[in-house]
Protein backbone atom coordinates (compact mmCIF):
# COMPACT_ATOMS: atom_id res chain seq x y z
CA UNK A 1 130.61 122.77 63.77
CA UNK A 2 128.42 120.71 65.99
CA UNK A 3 128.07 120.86 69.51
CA UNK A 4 127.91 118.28 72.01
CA UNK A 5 126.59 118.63 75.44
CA UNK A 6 128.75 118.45 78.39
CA UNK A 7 128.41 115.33 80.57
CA UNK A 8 127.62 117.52 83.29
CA UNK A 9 124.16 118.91 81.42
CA UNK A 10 123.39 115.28 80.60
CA UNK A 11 123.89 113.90 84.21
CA UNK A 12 121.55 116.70 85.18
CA UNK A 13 119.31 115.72 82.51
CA UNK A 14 119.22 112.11 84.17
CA UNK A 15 119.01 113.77 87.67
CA UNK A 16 115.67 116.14 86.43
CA UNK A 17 114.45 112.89 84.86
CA UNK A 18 114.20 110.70 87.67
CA UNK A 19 112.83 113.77 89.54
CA UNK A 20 109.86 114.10 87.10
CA UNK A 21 109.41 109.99 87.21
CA UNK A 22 109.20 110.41 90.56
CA UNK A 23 106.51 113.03 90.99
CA UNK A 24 104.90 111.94 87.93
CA UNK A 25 104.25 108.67 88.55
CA UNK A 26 100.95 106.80 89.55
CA UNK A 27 101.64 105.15 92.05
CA UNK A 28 99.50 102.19 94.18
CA UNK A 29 101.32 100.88 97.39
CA UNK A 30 98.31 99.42 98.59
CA UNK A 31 100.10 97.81 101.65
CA UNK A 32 101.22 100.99 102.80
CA UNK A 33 97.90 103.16 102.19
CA UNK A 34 95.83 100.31 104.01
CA UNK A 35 97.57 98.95 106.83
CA UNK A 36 100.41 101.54 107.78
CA UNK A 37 100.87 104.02 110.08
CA UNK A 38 103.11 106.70 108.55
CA UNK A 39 105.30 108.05 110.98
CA UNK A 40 107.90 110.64 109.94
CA UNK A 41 111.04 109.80 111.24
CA UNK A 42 113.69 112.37 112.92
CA UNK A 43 116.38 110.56 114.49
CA UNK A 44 118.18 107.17 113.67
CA UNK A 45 115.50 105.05 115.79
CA UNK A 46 112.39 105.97 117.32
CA UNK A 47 110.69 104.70 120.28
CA UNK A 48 107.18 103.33 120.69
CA UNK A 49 106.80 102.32 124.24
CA UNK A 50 103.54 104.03 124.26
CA UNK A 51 101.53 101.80 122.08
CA UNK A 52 99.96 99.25 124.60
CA UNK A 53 98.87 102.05 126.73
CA UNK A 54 95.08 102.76 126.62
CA UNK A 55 93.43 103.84 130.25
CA UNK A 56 89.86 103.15 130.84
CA UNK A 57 87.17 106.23 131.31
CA UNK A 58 85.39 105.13 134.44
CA UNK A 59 83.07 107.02 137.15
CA UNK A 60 84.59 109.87 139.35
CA UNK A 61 84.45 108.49 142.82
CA UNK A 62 86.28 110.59 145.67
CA UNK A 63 89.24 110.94 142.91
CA UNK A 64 90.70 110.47 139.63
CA UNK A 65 92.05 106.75 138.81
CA UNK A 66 95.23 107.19 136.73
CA UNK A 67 96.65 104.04 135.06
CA UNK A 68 100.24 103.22 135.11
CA UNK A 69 102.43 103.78 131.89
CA UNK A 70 102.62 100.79 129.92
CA UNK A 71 105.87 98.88 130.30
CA UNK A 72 106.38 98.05 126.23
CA UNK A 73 109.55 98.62 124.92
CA UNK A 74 109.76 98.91 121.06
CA UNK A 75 111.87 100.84 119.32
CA UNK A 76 112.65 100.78 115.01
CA UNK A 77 116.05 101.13 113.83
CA UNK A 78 116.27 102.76 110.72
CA UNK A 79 117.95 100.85 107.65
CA UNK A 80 119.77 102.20 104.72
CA UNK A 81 118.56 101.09 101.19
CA UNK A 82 120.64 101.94 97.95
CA UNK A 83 120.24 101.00 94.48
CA UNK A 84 122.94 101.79 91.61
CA UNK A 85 123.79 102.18 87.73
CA UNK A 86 126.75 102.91 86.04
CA UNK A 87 126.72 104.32 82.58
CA UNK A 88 129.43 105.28 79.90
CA UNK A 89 130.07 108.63 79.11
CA UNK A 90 130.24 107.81 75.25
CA UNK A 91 126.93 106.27 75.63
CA UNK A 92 125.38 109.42 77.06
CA UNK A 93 127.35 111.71 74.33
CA UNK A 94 126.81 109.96 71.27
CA UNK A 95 121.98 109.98 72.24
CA UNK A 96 121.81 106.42 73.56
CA UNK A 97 120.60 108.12 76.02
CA UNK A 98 117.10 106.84 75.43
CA UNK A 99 117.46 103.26 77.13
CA UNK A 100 119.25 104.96 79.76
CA UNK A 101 116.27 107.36 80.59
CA UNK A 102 113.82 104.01 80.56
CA UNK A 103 116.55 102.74 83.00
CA UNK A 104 116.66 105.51 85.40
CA UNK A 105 112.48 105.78 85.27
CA UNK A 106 112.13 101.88 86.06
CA UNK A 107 114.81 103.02 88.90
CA UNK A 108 112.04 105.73 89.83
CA UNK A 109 108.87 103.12 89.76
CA UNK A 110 111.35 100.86 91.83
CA UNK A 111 111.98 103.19 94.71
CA UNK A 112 108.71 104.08 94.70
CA UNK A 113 107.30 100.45 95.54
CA UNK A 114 109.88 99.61 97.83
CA UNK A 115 107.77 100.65 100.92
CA UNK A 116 105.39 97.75 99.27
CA UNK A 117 108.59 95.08 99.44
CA UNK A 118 109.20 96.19 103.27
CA UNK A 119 105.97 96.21 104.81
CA UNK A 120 105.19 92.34 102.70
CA UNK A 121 108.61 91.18 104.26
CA UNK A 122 107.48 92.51 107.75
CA UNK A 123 104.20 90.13 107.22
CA UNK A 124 106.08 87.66 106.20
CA UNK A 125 108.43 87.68 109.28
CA UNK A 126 105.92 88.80 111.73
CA UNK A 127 106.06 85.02 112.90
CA UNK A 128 109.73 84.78 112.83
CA UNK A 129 111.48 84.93 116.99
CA UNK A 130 113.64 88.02 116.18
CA UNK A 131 113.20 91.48 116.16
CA UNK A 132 112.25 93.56 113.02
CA UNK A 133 115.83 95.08 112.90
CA UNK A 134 117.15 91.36 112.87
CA UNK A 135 114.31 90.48 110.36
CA UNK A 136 112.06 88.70 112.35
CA UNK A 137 108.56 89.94 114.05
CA UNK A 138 108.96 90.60 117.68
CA UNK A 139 105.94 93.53 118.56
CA UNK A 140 105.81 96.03 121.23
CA UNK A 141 104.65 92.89 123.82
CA UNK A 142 107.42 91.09 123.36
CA UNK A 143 106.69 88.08 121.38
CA UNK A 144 106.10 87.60 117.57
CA UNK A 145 103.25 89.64 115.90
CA UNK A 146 101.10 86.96 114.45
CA UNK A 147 101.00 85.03 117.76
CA UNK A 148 98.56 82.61 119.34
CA UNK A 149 99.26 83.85 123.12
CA UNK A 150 100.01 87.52 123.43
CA UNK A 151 100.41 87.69 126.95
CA UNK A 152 98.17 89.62 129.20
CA UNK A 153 98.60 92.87 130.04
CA UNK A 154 96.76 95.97 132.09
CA UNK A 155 93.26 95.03 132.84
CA UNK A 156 93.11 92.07 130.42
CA UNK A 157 92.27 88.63 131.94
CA UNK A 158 93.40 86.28 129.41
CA UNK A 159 95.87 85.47 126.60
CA UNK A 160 94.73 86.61 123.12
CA UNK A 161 95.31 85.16 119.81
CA UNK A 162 95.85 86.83 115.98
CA UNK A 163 95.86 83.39 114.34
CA UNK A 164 93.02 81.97 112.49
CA UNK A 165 92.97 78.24 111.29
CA UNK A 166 93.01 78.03 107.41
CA UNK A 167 90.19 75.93 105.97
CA UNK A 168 90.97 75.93 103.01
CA UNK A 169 90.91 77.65 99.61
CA UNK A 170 87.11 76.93 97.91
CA UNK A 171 84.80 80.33 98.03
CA UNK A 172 82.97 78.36 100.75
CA UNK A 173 86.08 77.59 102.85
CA UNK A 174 87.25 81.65 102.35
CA UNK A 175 83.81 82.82 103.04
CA UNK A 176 84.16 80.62 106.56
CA UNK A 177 87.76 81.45 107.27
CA UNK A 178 87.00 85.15 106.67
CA UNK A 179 83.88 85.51 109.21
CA UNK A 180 86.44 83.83 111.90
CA UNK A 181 88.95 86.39 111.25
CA UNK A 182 86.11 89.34 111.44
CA UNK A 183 84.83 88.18 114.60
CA UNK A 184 88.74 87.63 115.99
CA UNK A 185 89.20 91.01 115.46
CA UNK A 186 85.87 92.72 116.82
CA UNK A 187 86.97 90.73 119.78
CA UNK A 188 90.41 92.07 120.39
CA UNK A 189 90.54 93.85 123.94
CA UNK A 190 92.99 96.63 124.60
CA UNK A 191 95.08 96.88 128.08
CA UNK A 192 92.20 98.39 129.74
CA UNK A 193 89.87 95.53 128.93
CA UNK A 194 87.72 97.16 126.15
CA UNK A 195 86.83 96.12 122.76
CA UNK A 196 89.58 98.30 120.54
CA UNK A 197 88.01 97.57 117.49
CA UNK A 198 84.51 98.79 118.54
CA UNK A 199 82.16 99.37 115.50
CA UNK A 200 84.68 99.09 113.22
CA UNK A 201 83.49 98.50 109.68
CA UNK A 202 86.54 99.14 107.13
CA UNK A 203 88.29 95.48 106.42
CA UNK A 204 91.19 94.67 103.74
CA UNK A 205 92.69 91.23 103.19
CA UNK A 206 96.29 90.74 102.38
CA UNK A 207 96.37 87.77 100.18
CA UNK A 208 98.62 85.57 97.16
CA UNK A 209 97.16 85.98 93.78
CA UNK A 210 96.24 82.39 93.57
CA UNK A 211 93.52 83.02 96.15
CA UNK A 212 92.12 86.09 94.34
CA UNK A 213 89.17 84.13 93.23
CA UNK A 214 87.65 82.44 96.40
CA UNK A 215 88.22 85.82 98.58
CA UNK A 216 86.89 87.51 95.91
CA UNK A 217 84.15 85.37 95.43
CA UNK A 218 83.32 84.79 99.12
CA UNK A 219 82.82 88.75 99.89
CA UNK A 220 81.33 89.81 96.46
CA UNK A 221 78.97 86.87 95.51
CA UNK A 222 74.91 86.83 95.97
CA UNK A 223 75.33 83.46 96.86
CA UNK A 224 77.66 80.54 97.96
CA UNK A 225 76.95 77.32 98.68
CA UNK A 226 73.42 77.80 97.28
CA UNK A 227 72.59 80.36 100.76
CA UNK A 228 72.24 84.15 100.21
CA UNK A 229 75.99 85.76 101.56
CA UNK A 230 74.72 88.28 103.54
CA UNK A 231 77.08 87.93 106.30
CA UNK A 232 79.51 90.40 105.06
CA UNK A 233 76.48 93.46 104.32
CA UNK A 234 77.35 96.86 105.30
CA UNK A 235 80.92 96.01 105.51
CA UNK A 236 83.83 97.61 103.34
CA UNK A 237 86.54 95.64 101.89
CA UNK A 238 90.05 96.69 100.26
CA UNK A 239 91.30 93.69 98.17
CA UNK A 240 94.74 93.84 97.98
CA UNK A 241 96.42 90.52 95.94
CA UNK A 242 100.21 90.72 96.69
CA UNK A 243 102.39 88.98 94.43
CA UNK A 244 105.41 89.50 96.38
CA UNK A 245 103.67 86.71 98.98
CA UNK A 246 103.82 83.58 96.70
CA UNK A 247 107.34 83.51 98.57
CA UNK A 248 104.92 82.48 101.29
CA UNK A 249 103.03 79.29 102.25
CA UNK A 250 100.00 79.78 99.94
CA UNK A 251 97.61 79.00 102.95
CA UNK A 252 98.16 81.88 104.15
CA UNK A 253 96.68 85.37 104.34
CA UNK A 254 96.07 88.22 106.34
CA UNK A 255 92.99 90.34 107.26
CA UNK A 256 93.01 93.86 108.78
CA UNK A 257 90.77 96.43 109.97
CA UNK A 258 90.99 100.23 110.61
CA UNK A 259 88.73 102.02 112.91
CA UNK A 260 87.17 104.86 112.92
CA UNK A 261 89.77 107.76 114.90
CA UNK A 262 92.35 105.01 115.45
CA UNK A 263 95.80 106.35 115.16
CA UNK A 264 97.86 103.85 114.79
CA UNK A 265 96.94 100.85 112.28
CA UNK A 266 98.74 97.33 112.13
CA UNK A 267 101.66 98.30 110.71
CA UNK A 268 104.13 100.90 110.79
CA UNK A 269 105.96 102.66 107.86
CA UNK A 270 109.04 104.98 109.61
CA UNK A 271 110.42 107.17 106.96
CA UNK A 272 113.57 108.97 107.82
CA UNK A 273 114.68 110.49 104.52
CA UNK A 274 112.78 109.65 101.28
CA UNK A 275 114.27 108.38 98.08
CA UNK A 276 116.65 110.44 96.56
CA UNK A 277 118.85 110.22 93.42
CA UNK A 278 122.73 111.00 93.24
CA UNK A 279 124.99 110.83 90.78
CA UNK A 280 129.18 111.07 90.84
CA UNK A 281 130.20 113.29 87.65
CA UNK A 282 133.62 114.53 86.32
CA UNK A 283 135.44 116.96 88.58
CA UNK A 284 133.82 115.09 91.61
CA UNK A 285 136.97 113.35 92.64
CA UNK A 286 135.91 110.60 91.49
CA UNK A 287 138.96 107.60 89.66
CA UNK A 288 136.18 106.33 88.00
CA UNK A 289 134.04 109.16 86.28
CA UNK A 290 137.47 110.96 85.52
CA UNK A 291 139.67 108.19 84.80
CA UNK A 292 137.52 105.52 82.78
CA UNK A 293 134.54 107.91 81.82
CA UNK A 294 132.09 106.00 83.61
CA UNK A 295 129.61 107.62 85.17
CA UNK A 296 127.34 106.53 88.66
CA UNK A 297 124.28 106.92 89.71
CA UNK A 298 123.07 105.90 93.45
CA UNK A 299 118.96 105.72 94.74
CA UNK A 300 119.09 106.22 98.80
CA UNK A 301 116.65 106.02 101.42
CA UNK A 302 116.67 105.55 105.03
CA UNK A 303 112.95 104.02 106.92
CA UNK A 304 112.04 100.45 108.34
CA UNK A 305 109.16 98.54 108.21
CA UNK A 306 107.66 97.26 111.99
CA UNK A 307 104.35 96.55 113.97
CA UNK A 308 101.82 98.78 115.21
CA UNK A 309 98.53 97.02 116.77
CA UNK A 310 98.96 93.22 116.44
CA UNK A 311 95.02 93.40 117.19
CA UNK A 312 94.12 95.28 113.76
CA UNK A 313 95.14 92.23 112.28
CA UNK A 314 94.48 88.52 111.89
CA UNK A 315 96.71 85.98 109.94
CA UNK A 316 95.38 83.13 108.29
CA UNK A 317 96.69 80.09 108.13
């Protein structure tokens, strides 16, 4: 007499599957190891009014100077993602249940990269006149995040810019357009007037896959244009090609930096509660598993993608 597994042990099966895909997995979100601030989330939104502030260390004279709080107000939301499958419970009895393992470890690699898909949609928006939570790029100053005239603020005297005009897409033109968006960022000035990228010296460039050769080219090569390229010595780079931004205008790209002891880094990755896997069984209630023997399974998370320090990076285009 044989003896079939319940559809309880196989649904765990699934469930222990998807566990061991997703701890088991190599995984490379670039986006989010590069340019993201992790922040570990604990309610429904946070608030980051304290971003802009930054006081100035200056000489004691008769008495401390204390610098008033900054008036930002930036807050992320965070948004529920879910994902689902539905499988028969003949096809888990009767060992189909190969294909539907594959299924449920794609599901895994999936979730995994989904941080990737939020932080290249926040780039993507971060010129769009709506806030993150309404899918557009409104930062903690209170216009868009790639902006030509982010308003002054604290000690600052003038306007500052994160764009940088797009020359074009030769290994000439990318070596050019890339020394403009270094020296745009080593001149970014915090609310107390001072340089916030000081002797920074870790870069990464956010780029479509069609530009992979030029960018690559302009930072790695000897030579271009028949003069030595030492322009970009002593400098590290993190190449990072994102398919996901063909959606975008293929002129543009983005360039970051991260400094040495700086907190917070261009972008923000809020995590509320990480990616976990249901599933709804017999004896759960449930019409469906009980009814028509079909069984469900459900990825959730809850984070948001949103903007840090508009002056750790440069877009161009």
């Amino acid at each position: 007499m044989s003896v079939v597994a319940a559809p309880t042990q196989l649904l765990k099966g699934l469930q222990s599957t998807f566990i061991e895909a997703l701890t088991a997995m190599p995984v490379r979100n670039q986006i989010f190891d590069t340019a993201a601030t992790y922040v570990n989330s604990t309610h429904d939104d946070e608030d980051y009014a304290w971003i802009g502030e930054a006081p100035q260390v200056s000489e004691f004279v008769d008495e401390v100077q204390f610098d008033a709080l900054s008036d930002a107000e930036y807050s992320l939301i965070n948004k529920k993602f879910t994902a689902g499958l539905q499988v028969k419970r003949d096809d888990l009895s009767d060992e189909t249940t190969g294909g539907i393992r594959q299924r449920i470890m794609d599901l895994a690699a999936r979730a995994l990269r989904h941080s990737e898909k939020q932080l290249t949609d926040a780039l993507i928006n971060g010129d769009v006149n709506a806030s993150v939570d309404q899918g557009g790029g409104i930062c903690y100053d209170g216009v868009t995040f790639f902006n030509a005239t982010h308003p002054i603020r604290g000690k600052q005297t003038a306007t500052q810019s994160n764009l940088v005009t797009y020359t074009g897409n030769t290994t000439a033109q990318a070596q050019e357009d890339l020394k403009n968006a270094i020296a745009a960022l080593m001149n970014m000035l915090d609310e107390a007037g001072e340089p916030l990228n000081e002797y920074c010296d870790e870069f990464y460039v956010i780029y479509p896959p069609a530009l992979n050769k030029c960018i690559t080219e302009a930072i790695s090569a000897g030579v271009v244009s028949q003069t030595s390229n030492v322009q970009f010595t002593g400098l590290r780079w993190t190449l990072i090609p994102a398919p996901r931004l063909t959606s975008d205008a293929t002129n543009a790209y983005y360039v970051g930096c991260n400094c040495p002891g700086a907190a917070l880094k261009a972008l923000i990755y809020q995590d509320r509660e990480p990616v976990t896997f249901e599933a709804l069984e017999a004896g759960s209630g449930s019409d469906t598993a009980f009814m028509r023997e079909v069984y469900s399974y459900k990825v959730r998370k809850r984070s948001v993608a949103g903007y840090g320090r508009w002056q750790r990076m440069v877009k161009i285009v």
